[in-house]
PDB file of N, CA and C in Angstrom:
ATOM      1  N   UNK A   1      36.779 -73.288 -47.946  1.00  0.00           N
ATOM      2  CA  UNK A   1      35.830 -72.231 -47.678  1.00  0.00           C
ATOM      3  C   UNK A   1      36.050 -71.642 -46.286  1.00  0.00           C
ATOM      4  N   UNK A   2      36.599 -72.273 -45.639  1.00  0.00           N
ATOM      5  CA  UNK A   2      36.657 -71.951 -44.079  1.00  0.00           C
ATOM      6  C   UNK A   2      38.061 -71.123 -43.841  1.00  0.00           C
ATOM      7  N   UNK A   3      38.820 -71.222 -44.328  1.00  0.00           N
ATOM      8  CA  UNK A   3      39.985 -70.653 -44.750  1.00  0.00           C
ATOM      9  C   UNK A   3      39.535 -68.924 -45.103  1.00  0.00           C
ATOM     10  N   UNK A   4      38.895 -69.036 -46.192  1.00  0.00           N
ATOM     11  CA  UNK A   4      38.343 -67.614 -46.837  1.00  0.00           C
ATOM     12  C   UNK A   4      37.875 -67.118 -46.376  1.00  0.00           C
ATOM     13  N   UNK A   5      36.870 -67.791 -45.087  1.00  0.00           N
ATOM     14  CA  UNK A   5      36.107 -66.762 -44.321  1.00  0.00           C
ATOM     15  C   UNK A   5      36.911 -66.481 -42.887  1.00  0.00           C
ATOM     16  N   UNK A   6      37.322 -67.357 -42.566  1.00  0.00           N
ATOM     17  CA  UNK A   6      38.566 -66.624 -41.522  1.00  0.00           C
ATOM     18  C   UNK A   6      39.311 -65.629 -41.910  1.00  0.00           C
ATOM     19  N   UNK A   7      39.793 -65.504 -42.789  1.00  0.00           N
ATOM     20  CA  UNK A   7      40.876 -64.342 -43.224  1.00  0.00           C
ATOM     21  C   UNK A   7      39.803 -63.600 -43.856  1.00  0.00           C
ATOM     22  N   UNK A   8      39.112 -63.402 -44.615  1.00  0.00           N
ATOM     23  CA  UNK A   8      38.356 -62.416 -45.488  1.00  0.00           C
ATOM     24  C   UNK A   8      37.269 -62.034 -44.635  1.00  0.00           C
ATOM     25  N   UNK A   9      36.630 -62.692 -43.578  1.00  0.00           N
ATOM     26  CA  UNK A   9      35.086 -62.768 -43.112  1.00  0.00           C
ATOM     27  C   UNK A   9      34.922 -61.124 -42.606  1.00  0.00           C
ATOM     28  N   UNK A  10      36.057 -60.533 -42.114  1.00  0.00           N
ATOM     29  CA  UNK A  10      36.029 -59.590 -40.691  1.00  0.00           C
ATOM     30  C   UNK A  10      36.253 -57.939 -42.196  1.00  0.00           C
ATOM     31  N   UNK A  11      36.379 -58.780 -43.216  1.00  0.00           N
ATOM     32  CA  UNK A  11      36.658 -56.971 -43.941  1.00  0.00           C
ATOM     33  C   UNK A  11      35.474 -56.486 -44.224  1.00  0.00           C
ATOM     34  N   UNK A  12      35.297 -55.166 -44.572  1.00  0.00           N
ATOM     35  CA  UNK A  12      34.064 -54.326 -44.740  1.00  0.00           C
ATOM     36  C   UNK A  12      33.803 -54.380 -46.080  1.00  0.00           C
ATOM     37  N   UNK A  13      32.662 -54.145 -46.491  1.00  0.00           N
ATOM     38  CA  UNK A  13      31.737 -54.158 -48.265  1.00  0.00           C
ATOM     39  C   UNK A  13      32.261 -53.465 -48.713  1.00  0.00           C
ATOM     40  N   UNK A  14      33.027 -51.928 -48.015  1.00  0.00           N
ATOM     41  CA  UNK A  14      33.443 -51.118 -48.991  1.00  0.00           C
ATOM     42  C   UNK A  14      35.034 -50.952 -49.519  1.00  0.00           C
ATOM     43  N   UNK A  15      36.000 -52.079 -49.152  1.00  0.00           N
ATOM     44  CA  UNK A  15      37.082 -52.392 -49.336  1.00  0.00           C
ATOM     45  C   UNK A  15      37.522 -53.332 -50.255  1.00  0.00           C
ATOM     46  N   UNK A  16      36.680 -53.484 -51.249  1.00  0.00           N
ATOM     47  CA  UNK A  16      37.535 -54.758 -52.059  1.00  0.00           C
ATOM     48  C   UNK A  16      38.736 -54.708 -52.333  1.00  0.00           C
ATOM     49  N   UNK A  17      38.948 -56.018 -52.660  1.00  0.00           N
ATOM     50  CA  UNK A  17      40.427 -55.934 -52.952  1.00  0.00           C
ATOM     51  C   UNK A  17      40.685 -57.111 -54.059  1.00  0.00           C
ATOM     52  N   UNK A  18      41.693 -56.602 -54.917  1.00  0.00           N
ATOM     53  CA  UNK A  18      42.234 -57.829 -56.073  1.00  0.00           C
ATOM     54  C   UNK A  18      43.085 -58.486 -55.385  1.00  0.00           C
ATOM     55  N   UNK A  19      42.844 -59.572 -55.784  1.00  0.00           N
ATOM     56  CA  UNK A  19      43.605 -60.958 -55.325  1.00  0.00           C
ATOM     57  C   UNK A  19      44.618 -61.703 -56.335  1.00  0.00           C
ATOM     58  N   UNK A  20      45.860 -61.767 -56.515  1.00  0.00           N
ATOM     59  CA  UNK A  20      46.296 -62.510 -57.633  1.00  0.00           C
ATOM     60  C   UNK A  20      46.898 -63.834 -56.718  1.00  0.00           C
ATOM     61  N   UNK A  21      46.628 -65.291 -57.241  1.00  0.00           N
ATOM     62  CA  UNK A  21      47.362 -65.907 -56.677  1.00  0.00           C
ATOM     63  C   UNK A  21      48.114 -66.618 -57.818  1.00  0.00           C
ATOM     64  N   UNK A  22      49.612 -67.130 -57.565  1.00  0.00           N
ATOM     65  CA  UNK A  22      50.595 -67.696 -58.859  1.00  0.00           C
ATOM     66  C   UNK A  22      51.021 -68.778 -57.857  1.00  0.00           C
ATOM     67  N   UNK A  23      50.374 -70.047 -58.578  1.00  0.00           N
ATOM     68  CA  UNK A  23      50.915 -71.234 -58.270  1.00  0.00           C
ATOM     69  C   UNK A  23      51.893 -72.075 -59.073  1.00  0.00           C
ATOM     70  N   UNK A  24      52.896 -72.887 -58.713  1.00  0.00           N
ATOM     71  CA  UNK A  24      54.005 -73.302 -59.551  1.00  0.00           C
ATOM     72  C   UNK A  24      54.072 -74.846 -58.498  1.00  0.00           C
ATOM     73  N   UNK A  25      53.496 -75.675 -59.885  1.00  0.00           N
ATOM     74  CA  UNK A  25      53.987 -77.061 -59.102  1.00  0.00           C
ATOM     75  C   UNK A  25      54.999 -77.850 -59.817  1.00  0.00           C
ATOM     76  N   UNK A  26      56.125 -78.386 -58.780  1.00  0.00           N
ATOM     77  CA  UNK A  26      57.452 -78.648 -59.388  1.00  0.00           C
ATOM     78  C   UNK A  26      56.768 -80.437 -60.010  1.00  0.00           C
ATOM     79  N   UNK A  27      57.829 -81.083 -60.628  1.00  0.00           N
ATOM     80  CA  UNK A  27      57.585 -82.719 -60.551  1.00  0.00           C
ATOM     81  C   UNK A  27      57.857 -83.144 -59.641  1.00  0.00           C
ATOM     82  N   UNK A  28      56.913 -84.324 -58.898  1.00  0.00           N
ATOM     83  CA  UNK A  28      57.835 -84.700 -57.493  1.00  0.00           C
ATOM     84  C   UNK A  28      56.463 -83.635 -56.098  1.00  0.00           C
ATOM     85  N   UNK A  29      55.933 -83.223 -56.774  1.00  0.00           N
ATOM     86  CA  UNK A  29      54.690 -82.443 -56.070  1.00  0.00           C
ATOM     87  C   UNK A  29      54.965 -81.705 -55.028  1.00  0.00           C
ATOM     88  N   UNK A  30      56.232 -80.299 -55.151  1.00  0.00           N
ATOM     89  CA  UNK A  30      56.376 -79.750 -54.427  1.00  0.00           C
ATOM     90  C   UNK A  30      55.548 -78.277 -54.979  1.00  0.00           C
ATOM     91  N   UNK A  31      54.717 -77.450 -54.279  1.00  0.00           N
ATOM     92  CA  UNK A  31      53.785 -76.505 -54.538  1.00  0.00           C
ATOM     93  C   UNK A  31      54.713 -75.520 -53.989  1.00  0.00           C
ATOM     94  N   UNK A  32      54.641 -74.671 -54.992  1.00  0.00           N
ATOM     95  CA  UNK A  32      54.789 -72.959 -54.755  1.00  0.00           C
ATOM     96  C   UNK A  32      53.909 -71.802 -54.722  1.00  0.00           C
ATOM     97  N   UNK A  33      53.562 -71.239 -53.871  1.00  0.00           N
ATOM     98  CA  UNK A  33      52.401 -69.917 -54.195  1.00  0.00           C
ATOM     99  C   UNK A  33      53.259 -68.526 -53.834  1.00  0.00           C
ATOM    100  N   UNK A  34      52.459 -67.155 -54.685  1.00  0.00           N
ATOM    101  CA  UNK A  34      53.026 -66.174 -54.567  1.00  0.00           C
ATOM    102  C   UNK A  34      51.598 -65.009 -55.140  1.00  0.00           C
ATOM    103  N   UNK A  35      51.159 -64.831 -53.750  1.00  0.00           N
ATOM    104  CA  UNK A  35      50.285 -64.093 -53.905  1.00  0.00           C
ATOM    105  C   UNK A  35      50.114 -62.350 -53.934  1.00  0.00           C
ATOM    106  N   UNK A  36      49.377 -61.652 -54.312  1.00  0.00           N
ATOM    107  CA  UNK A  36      49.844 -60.294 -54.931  1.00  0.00           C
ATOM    108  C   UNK A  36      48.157 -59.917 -54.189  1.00  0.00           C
ATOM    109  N   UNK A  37      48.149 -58.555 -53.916  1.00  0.00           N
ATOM    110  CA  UNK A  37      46.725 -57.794 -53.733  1.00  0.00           C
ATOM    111  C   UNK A  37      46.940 -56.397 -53.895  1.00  0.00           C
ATOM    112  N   UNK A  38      45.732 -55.639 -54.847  1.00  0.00           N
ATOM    113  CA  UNK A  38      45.841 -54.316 -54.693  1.00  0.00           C
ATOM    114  C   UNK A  38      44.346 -54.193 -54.078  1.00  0.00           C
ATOM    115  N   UNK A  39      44.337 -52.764 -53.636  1.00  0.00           N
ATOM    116  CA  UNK A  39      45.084 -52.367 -52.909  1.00  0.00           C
ATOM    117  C   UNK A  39      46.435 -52.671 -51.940  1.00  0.00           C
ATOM    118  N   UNK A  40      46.125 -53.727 -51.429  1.00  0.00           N
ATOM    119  CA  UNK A  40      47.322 -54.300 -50.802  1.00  0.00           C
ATOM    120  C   UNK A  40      46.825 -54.612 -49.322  1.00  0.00           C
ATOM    121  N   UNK A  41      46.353 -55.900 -49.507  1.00  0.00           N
ATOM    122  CA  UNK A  41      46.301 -57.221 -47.742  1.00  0.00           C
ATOM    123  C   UNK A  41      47.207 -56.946 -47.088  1.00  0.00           C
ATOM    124  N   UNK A  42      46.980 -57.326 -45.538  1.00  0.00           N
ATOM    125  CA  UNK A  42      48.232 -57.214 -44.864  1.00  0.00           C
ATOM    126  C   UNK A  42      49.005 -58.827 -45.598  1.00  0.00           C
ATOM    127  N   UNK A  43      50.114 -59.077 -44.669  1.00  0.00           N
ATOM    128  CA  UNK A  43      50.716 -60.550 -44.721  1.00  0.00           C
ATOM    129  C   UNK A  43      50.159 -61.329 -43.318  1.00  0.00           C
ATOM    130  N   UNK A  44      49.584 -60.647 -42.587  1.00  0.00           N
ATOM    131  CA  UNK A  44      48.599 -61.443 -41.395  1.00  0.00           C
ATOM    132  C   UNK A  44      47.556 -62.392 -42.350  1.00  0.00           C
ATOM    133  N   UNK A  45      47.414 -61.564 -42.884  1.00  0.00           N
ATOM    134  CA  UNK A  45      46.132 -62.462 -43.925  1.00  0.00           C
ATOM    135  C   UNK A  45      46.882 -63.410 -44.972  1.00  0.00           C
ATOM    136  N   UNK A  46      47.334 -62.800 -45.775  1.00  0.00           N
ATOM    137  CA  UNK A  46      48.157 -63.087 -47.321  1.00  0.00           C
ATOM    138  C   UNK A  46      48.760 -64.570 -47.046  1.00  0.00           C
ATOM    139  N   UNK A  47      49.891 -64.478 -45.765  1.00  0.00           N
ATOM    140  CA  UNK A  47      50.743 -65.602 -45.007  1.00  0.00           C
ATOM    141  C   UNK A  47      50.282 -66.762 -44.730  1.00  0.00           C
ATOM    142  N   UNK A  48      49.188 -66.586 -43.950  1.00  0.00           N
ATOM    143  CA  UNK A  48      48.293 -68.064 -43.731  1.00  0.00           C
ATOM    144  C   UNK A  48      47.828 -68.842 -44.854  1.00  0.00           C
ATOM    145  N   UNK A  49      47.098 -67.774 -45.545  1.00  0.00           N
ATOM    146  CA  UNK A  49      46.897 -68.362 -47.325  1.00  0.00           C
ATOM    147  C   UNK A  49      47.681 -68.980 -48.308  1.00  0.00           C
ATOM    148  N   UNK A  50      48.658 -68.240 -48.333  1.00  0.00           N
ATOM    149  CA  UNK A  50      49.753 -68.863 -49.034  1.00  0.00           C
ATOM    150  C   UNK A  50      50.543 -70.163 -48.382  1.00  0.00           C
ATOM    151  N   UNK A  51      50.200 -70.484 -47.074  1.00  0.00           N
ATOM    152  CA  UNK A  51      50.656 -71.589 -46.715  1.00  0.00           C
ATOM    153  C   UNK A  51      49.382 -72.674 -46.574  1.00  0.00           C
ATOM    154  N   UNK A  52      48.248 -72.185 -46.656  1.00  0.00           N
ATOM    155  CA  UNK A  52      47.528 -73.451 -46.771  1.00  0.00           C
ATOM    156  C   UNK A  52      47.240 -73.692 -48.660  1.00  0.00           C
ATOM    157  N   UNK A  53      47.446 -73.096 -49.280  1.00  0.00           N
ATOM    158  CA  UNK A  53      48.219 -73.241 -50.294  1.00  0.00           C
ATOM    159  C   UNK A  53      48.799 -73.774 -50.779  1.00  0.00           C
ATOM    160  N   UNK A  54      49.451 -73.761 -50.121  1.00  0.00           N
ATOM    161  CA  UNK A  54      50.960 -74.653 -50.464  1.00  0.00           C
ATOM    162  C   UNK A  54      50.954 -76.369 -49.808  1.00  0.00           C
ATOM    163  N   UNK A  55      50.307 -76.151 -49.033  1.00  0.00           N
ATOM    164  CA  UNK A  55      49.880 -77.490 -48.053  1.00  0.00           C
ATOM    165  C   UNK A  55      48.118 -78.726 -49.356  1.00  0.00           C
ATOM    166  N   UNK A  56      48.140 -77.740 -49.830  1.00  0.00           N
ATOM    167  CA  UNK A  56      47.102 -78.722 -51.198  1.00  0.00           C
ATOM    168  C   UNK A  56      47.635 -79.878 -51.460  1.00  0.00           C
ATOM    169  N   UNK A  57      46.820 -80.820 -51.641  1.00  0.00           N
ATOM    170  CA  UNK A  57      47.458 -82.124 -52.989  1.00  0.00           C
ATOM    171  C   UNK A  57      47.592 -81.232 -53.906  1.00  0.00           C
ATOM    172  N   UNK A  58      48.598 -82.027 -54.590  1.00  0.00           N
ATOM    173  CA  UNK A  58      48.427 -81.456 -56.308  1.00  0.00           C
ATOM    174  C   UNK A  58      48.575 -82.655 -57.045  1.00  0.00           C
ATOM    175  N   UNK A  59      48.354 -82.145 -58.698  1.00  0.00           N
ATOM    176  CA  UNK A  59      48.646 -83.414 -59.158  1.00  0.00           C
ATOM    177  C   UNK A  59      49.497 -83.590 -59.505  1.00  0.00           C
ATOM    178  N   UNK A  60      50.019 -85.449 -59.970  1.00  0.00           N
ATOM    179  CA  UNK A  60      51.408 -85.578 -60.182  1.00  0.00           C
ATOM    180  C   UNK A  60      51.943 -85.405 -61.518  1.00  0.00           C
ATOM    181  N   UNK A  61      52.662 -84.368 -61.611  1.00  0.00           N
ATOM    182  CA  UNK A  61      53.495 -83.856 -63.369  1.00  0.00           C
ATOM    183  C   UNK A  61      54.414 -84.526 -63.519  1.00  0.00           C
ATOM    184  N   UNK A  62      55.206 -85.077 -65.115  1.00  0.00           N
ATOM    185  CA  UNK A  62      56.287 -84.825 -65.638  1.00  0.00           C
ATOM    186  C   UNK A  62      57.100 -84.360 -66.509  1.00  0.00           C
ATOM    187  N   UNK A  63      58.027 -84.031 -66.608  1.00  0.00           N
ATOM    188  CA  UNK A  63      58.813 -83.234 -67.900  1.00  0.00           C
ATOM    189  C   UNK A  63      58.702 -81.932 -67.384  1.00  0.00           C
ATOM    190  N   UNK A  64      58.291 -81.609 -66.129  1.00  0.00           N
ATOM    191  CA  UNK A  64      58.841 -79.669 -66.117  1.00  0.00           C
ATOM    192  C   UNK A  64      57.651 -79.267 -64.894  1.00  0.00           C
ATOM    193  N   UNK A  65      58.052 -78.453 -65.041  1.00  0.00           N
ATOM    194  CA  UNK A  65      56.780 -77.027 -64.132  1.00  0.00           C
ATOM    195  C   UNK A  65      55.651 -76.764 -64.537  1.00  0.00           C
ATOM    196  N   UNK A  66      54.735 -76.521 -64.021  1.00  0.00           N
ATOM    197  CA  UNK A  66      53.605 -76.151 -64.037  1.00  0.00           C
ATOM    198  C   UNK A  66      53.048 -74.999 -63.259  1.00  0.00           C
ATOM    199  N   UNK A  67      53.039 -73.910 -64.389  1.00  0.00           N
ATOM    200  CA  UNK A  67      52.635 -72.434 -63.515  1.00  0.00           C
ATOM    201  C   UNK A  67      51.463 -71.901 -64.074  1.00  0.00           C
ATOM    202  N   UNK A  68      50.741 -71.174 -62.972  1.00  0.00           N
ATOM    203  CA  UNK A  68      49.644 -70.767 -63.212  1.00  0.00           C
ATOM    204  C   UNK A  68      49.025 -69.711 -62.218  1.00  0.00           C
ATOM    205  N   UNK A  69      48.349 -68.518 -63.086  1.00  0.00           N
ATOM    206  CA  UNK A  69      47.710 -67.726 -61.934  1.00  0.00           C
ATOM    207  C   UNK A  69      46.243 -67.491 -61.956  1.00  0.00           C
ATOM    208  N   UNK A  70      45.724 -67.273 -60.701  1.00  0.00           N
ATOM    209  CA  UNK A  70      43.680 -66.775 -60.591  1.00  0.00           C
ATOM    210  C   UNK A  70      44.060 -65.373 -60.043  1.00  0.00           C
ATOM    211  N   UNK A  71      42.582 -64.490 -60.576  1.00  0.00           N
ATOM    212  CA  UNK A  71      43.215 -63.530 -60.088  1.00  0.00           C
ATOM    213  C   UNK A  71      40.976 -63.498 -59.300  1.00  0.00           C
ATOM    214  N   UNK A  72      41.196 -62.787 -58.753  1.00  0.00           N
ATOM    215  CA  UNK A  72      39.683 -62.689 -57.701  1.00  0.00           C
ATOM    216  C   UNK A  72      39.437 -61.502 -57.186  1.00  0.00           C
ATOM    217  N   UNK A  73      38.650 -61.269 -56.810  1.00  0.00           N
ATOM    218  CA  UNK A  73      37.966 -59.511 -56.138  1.00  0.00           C
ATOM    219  C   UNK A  73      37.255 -60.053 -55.038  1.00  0.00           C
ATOM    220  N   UNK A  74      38.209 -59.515 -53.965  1.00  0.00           N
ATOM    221  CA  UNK A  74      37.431 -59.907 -52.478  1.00  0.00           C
ATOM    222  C   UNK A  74      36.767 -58.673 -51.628  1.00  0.00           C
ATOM    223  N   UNK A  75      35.571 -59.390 -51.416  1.00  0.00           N
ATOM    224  CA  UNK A  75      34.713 -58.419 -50.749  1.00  0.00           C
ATOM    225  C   UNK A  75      34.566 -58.865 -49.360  1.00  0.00           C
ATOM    226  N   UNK A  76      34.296 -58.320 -48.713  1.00  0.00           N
ATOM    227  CA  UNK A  76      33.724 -58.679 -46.858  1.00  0.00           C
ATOM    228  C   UNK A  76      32.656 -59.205 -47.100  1.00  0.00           C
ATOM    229  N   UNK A  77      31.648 -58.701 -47.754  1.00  0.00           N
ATOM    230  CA  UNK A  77      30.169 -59.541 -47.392  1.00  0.00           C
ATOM    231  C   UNK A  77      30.429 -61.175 -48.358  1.00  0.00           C
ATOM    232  N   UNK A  78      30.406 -61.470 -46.629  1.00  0.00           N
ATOM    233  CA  UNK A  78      30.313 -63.057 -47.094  1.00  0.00           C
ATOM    234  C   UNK A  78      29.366 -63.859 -47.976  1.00  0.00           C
ATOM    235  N   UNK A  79      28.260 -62.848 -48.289  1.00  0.00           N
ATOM    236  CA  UNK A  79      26.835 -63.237 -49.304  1.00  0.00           C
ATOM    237  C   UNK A  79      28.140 -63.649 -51.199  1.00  0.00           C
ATOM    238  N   UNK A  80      28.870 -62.830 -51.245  1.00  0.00           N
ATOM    239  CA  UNK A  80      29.586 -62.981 -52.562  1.00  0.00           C
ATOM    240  C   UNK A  80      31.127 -64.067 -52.442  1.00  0.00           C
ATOM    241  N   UNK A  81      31.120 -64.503 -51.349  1.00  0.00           N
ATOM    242  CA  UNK A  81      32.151 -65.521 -51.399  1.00  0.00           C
ATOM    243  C   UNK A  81      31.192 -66.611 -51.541  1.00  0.00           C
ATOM    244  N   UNK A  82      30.459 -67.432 -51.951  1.00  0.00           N
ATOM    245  CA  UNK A  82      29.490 -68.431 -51.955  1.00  0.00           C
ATOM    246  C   UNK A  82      29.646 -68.308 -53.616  1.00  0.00           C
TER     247      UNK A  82
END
């Protein structure tokens, strides 16, 4: 949560933005993220995210990959990140 409001806290109500995030965890628990926004985040923001991201436990797989995406609508007023 503290994460989201550092990077998201400072944008305005009237800017949302779509959020896609695509996570891919290998066997052996190495995490991949590859995040997407329209309008379009800077990578000041996007960068930090995607590396604390990537820095998660995950859980432990076998027999292959595991991919998956969330997609989210970010607003500034911190009342709708809760």
């Amino acid at each position: 949560m503290q994460v989201v409001q550092d990077l998201f806290g400072a944008r305005q109500p009237d800017q949302p933005q779509e959020l896609v995030v695509e996570l891919t965890i290998q066997p052996g628990g190495t995490v991949g993220a590859r995040l997407r926004s329209y309008p379009g985040l800077s990578r000041t923001i996007l960068d930090p995210l995607r590396l604390e991201l990537m820095g998660l436990p995950c859980p432990i797989i076998e027999g292959g990959t595991v991919t998956f995406e969330a997609y989210f609508l970010v607003w500034a007023d911190l009342m709708t990140l809760h």
